[in-house]
Every structure is written in C-alpha cells, then in structure tokens.
PDB file of N, CA and C in Angstrom:
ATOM      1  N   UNK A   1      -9.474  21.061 -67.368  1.00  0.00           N
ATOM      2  CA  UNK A   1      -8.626  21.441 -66.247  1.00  0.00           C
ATOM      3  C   UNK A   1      -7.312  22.023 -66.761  1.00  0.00           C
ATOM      4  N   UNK A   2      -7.091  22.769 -66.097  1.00  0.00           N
ATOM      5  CA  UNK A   2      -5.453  23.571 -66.151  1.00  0.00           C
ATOM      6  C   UNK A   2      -4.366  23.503 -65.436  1.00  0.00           C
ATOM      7  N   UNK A   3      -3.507  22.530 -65.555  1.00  0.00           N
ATOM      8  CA  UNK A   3      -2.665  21.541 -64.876  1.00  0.00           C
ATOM      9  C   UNK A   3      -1.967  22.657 -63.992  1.00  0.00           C
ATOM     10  N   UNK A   4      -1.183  23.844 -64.432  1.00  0.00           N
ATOM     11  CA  UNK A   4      -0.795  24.954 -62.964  1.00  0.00           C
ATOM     12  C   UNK A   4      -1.383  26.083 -63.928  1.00  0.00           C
ATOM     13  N   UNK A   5      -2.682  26.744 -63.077  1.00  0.00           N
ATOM     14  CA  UNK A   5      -3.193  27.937 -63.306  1.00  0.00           C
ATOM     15  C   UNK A   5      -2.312  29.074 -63.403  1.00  0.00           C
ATOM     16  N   UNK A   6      -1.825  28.929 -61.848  1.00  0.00           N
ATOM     17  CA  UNK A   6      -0.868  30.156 -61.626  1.00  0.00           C
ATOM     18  C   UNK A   6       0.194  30.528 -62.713  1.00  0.00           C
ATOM     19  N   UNK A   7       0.838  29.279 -62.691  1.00  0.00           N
ATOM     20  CA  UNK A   7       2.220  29.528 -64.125  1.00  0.00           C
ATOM     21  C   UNK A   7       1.130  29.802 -65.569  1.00  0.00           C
ATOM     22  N   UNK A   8      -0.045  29.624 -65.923  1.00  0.00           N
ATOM     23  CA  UNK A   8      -0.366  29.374 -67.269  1.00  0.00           C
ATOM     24  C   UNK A   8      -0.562  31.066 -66.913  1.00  0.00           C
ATOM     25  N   UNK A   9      -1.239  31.948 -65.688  1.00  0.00           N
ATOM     26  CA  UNK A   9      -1.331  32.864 -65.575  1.00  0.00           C
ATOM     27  C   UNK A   9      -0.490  34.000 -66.139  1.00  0.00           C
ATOM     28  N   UNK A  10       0.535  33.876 -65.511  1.00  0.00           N
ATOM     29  CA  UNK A  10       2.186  34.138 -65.829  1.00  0.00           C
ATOM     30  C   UNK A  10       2.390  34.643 -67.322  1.00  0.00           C
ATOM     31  N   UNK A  11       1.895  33.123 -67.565  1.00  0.00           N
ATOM     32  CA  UNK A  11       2.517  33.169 -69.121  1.00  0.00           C
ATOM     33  C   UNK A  11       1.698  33.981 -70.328  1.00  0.00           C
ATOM     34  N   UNK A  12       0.365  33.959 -69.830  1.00  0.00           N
ATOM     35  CA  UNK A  12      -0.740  34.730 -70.502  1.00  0.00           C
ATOM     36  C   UNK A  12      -0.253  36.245 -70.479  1.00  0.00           C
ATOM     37  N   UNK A  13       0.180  36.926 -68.989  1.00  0.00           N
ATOM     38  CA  UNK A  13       0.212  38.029 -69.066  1.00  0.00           C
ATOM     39  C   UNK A  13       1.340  38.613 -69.473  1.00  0.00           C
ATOM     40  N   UNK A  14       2.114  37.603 -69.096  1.00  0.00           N
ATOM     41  CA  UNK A  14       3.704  37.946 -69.876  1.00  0.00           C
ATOM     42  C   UNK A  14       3.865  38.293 -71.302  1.00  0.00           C
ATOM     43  N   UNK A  15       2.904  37.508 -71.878  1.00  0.00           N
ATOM     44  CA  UNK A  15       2.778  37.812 -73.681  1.00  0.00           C
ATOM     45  C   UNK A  15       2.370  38.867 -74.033  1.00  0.00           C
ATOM     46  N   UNK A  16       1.306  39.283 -72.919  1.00  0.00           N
ATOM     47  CA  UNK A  16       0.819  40.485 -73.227  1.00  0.00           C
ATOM     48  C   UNK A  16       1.517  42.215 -73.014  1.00  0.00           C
ATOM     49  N   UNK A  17       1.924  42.773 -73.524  1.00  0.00           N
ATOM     50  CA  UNK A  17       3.099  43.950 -73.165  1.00  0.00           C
ATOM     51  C   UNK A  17       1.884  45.143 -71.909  1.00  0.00           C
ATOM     52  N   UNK A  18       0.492  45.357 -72.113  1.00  0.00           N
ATOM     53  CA  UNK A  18      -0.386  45.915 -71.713  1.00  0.00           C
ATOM     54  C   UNK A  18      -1.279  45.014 -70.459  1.00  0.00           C
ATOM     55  N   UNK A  19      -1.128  43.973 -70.575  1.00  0.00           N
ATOM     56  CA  UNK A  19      -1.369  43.151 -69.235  1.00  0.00           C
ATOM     57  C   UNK A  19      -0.444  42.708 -68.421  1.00  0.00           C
ATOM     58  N   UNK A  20       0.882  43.142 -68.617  1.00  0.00           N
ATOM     59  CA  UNK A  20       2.327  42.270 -67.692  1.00  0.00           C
ATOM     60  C   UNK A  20       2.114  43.215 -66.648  1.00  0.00           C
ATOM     61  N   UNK A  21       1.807  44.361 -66.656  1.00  0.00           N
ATOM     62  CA  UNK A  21       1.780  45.086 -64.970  1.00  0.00           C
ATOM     63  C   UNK A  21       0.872  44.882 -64.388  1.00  0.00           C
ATOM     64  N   UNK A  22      -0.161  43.612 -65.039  1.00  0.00           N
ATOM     65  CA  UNK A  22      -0.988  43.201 -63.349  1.00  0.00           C
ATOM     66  C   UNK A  22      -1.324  42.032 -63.078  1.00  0.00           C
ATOM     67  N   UNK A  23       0.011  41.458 -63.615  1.00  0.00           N
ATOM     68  CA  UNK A  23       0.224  39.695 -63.181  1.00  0.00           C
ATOM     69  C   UNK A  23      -0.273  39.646 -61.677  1.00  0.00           C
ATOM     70  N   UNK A  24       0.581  40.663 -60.720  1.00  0.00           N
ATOM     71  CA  UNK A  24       0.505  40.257 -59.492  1.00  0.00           C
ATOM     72  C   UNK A  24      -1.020  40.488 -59.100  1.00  0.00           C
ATOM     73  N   UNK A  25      -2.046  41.443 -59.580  1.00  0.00           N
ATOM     74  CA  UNK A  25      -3.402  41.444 -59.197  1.00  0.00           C
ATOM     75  C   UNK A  25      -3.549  40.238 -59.895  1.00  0.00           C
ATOM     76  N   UNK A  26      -3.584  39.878 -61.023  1.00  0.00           N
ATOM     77  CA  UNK A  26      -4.187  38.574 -61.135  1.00  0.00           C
ATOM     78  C   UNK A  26      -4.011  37.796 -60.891  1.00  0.00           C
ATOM     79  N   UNK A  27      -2.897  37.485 -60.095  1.00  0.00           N
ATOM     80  CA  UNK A  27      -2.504  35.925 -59.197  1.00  0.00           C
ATOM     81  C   UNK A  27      -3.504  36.244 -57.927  1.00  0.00           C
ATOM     82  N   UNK A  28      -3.555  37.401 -57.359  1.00  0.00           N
ATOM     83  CA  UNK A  28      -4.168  37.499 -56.224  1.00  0.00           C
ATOM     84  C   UNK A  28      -5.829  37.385 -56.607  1.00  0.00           C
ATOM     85  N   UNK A  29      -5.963  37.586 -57.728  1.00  0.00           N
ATOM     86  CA  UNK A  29      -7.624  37.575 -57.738  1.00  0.00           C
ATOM     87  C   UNK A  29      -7.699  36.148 -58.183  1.00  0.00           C
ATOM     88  N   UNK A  30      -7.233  35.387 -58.436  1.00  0.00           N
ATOM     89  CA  UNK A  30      -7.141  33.765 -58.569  1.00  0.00           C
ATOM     90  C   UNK A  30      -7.402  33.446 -57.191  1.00  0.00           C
ATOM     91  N   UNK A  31      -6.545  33.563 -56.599  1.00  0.00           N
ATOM     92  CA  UNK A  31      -6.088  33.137 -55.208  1.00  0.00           C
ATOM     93  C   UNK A  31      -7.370  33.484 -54.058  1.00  0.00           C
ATOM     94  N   UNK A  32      -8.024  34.533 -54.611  1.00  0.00           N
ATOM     95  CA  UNK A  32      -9.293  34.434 -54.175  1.00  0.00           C
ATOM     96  C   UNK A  32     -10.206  33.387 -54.003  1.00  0.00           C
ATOM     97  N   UNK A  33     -10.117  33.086 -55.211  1.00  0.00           N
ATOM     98  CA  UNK A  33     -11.145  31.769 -55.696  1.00  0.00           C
ATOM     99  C   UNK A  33     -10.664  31.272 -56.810  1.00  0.00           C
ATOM    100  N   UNK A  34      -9.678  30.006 -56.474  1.00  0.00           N
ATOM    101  CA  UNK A  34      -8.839  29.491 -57.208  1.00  0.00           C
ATOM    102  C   UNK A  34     -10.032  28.618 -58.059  1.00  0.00           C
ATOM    103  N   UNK A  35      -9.647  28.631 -59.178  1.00  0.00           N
ATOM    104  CA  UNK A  35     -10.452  27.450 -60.023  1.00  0.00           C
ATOM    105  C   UNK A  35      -9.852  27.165 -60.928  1.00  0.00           C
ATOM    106  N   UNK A  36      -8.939  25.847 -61.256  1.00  0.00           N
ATOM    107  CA  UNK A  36      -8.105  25.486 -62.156  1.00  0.00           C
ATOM    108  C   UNK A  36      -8.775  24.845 -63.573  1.00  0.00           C
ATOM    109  N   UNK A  37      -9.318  25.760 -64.213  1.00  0.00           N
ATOM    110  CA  UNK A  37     -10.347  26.029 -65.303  1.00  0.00           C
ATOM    111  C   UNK A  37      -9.966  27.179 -66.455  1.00  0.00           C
ATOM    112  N   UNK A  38     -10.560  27.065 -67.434  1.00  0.00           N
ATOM    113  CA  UNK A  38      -9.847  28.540 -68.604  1.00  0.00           C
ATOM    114  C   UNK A  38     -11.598  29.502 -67.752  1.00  0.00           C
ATOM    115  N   UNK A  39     -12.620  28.725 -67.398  1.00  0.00           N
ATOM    116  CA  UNK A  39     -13.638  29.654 -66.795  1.00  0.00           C
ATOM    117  C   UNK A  39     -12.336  30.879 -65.564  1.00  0.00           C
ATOM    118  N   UNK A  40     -12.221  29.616 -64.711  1.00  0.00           N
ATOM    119  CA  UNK A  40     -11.230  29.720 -63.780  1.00  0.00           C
ATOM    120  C   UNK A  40      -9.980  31.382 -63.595  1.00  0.00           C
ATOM    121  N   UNK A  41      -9.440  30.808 -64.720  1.00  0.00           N
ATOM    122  CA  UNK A  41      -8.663  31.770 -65.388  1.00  0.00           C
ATOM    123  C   UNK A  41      -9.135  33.386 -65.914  1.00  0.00           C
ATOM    124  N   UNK A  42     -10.170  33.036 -66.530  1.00  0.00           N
ATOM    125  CA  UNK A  42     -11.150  34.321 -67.292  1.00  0.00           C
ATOM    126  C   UNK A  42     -11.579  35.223 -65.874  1.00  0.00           C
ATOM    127  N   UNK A  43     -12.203  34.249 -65.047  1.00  0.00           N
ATOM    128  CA  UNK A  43     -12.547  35.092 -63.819  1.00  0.00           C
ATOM    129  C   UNK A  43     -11.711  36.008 -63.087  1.00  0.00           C
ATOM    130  N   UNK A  44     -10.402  35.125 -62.823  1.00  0.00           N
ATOM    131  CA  UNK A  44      -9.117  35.587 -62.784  1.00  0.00           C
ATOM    132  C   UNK A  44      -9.212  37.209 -62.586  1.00  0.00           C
ATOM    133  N   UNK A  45      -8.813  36.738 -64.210  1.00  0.00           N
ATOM    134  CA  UNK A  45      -8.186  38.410 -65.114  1.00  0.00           C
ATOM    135  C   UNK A  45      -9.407  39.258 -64.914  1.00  0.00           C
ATOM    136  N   UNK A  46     -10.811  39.181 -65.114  1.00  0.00           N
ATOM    137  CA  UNK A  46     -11.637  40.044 -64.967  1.00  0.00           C
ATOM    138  C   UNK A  46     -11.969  40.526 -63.422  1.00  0.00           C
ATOM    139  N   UNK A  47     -11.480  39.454 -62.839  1.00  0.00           N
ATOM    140  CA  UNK A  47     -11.621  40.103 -61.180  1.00  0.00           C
ATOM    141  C   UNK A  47     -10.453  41.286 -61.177  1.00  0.00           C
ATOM    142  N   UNK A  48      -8.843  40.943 -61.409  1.00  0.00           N
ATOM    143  CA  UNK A  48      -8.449  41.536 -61.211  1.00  0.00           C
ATOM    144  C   UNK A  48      -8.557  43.288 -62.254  1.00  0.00           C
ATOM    145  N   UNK A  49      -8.902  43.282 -63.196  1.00  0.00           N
ATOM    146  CA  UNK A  49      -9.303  44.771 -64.471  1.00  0.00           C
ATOM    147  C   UNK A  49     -10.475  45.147 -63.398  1.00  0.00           C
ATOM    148  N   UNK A  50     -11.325  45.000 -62.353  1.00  0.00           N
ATOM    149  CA  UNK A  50     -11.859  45.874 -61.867  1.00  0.00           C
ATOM    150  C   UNK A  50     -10.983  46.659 -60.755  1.00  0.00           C
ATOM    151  N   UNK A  51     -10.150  46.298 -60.085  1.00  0.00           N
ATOM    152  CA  UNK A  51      -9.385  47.067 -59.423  1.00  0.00           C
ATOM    153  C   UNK A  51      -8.408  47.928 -59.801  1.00  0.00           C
ATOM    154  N   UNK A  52      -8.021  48.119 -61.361  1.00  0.00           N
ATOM    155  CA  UNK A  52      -7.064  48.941 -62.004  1.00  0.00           C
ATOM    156  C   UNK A  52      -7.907  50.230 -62.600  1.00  0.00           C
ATOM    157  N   UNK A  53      -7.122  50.936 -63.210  1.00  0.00           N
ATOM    158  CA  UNK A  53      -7.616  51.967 -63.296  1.00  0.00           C
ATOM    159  C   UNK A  53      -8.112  51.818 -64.752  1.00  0.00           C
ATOM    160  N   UNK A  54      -9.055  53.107 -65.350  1.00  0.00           N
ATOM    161  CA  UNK A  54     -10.091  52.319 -66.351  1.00  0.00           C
ATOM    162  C   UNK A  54      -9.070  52.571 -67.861  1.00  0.00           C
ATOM    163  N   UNK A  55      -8.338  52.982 -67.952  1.00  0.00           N
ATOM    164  CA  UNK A  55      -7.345  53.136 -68.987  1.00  0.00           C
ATOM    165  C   UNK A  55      -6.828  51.354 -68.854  1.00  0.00           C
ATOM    166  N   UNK A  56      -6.573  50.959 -67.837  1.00  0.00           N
ATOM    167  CA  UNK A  56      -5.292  49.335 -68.075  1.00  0.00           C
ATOM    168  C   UNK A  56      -6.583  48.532 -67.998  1.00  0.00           C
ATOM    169  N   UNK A  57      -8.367  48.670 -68.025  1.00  0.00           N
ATOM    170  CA  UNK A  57      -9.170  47.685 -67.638  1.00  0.00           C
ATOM    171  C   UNK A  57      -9.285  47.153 -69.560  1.00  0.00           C
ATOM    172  N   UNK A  58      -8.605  48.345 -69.885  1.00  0.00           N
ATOM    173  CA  UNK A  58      -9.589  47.334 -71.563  1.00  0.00           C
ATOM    174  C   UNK A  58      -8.176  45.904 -71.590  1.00  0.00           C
ATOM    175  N   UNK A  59      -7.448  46.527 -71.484  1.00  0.00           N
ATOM    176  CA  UNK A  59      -6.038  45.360 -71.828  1.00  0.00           C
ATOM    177  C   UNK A  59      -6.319  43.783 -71.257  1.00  0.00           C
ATOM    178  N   UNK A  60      -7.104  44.027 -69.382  1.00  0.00           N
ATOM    179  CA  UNK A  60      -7.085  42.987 -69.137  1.00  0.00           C
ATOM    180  C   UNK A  60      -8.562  42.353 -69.558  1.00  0.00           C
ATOM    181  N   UNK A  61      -9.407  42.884 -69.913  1.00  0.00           N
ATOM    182  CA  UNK A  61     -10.664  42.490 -70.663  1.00  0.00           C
ATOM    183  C   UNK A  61     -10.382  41.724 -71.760  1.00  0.00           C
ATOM    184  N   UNK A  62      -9.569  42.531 -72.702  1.00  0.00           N
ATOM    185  CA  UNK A  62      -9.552  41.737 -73.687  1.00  0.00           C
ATOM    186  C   UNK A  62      -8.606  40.751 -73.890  1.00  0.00           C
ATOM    187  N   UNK A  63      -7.832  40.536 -72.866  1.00  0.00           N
ATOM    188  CA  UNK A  63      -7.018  39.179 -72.954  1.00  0.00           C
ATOM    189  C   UNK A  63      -8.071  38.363 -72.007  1.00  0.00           C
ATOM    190  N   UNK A  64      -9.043  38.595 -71.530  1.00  0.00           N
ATOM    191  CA  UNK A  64      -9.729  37.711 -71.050  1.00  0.00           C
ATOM    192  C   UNK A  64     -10.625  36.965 -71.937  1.00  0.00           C
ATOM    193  N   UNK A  65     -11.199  38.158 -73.061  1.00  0.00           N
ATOM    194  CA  UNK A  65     -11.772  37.849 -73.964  1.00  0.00           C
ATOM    195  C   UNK A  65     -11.450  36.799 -75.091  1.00  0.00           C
ATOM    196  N   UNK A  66      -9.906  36.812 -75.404  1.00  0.00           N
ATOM    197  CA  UNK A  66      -8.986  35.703 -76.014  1.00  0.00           C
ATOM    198  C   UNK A  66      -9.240  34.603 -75.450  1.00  0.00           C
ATOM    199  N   UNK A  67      -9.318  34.266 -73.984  1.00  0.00           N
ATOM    200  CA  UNK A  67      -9.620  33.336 -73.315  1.00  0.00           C
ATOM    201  C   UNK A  67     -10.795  32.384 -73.800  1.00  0.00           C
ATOM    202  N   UNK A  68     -11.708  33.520 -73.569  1.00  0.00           N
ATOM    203  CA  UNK A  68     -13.540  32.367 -73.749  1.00  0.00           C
ATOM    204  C   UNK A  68     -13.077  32.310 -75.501  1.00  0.00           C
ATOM    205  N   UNK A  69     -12.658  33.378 -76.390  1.00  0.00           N
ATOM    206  CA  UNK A  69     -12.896  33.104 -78.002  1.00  0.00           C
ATOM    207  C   UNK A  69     -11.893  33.380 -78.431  1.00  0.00           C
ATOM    208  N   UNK A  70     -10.887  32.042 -78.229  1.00  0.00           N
ATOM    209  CA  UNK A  70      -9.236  32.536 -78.920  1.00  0.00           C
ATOM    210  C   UNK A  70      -9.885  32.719 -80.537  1.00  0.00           C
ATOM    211  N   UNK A  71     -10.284  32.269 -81.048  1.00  0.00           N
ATOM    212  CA  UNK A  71     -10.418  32.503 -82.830  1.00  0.00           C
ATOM    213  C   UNK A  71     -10.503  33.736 -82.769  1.00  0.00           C
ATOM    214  N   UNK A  72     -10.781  35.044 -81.952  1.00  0.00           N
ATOM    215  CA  UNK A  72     -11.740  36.286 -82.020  1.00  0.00           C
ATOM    216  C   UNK A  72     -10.240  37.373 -81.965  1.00  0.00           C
ATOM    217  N   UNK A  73      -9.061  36.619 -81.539  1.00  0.00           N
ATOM    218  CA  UNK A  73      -7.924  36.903 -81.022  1.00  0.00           C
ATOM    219  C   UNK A  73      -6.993  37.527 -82.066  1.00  0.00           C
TER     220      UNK A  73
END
C-alpha cells in the first residue's frame, strides 16, 4: 500500500523534468480509479501518456516503467 498516492504522485513527476507537465493528467487518471498501490500508481501514469501527445507518451511510459523495475532505472 501507498500511504498518499496522490502526494507520492507529485513527487514522482516532479523529479522527472519530461513528466512534470502532466502531473495534473495523472492525478486525474488516478482519480479515475484510485488504487493506493505502486500497480495503482503505474496505471496512473499509463492512463494518463495515452491522452498526451505521442512525443510526451515515451517520458510518461518510462517513468512508469521505473515503477514495475526500479533496478532497470
């Protein structure tokens, strides 16, 4: 479990300089179907990289990808 999704959200995309412009899609694609999980989370970010355009989809892919295999990171 992931004690506040939303803030861990935040903080994921904040680190990222290529994922910080779509914190706000990815709070909203949480908020869809909240699941306070790193699954949870992954779904998140990949819900929201289908609604961006296909240039900003690799950024949020692959911080999703960090997610399921931080070692890969």
């Amino acid at each position: 479990m992931v004690e506040e999704p939303e803030q861990m959200l935040r903080d994921l995309l904040a680190d990222d300089a290529d994922a910080r412009p779509h914190t706000d899609a990815a709070l909203a694609a949480y908020r869809q179907e909240p699941d306070p999980t790193r699954f949870g989370l992954v779904q998140a970010i990949t819900r929201a990289a289908q609604s961006v355009a296909a240039e900003d989809r690799l950024a949020l892919e692959t911080l999703a990808g960090r997610l399921v295999v931080p070692e890969a990171a």
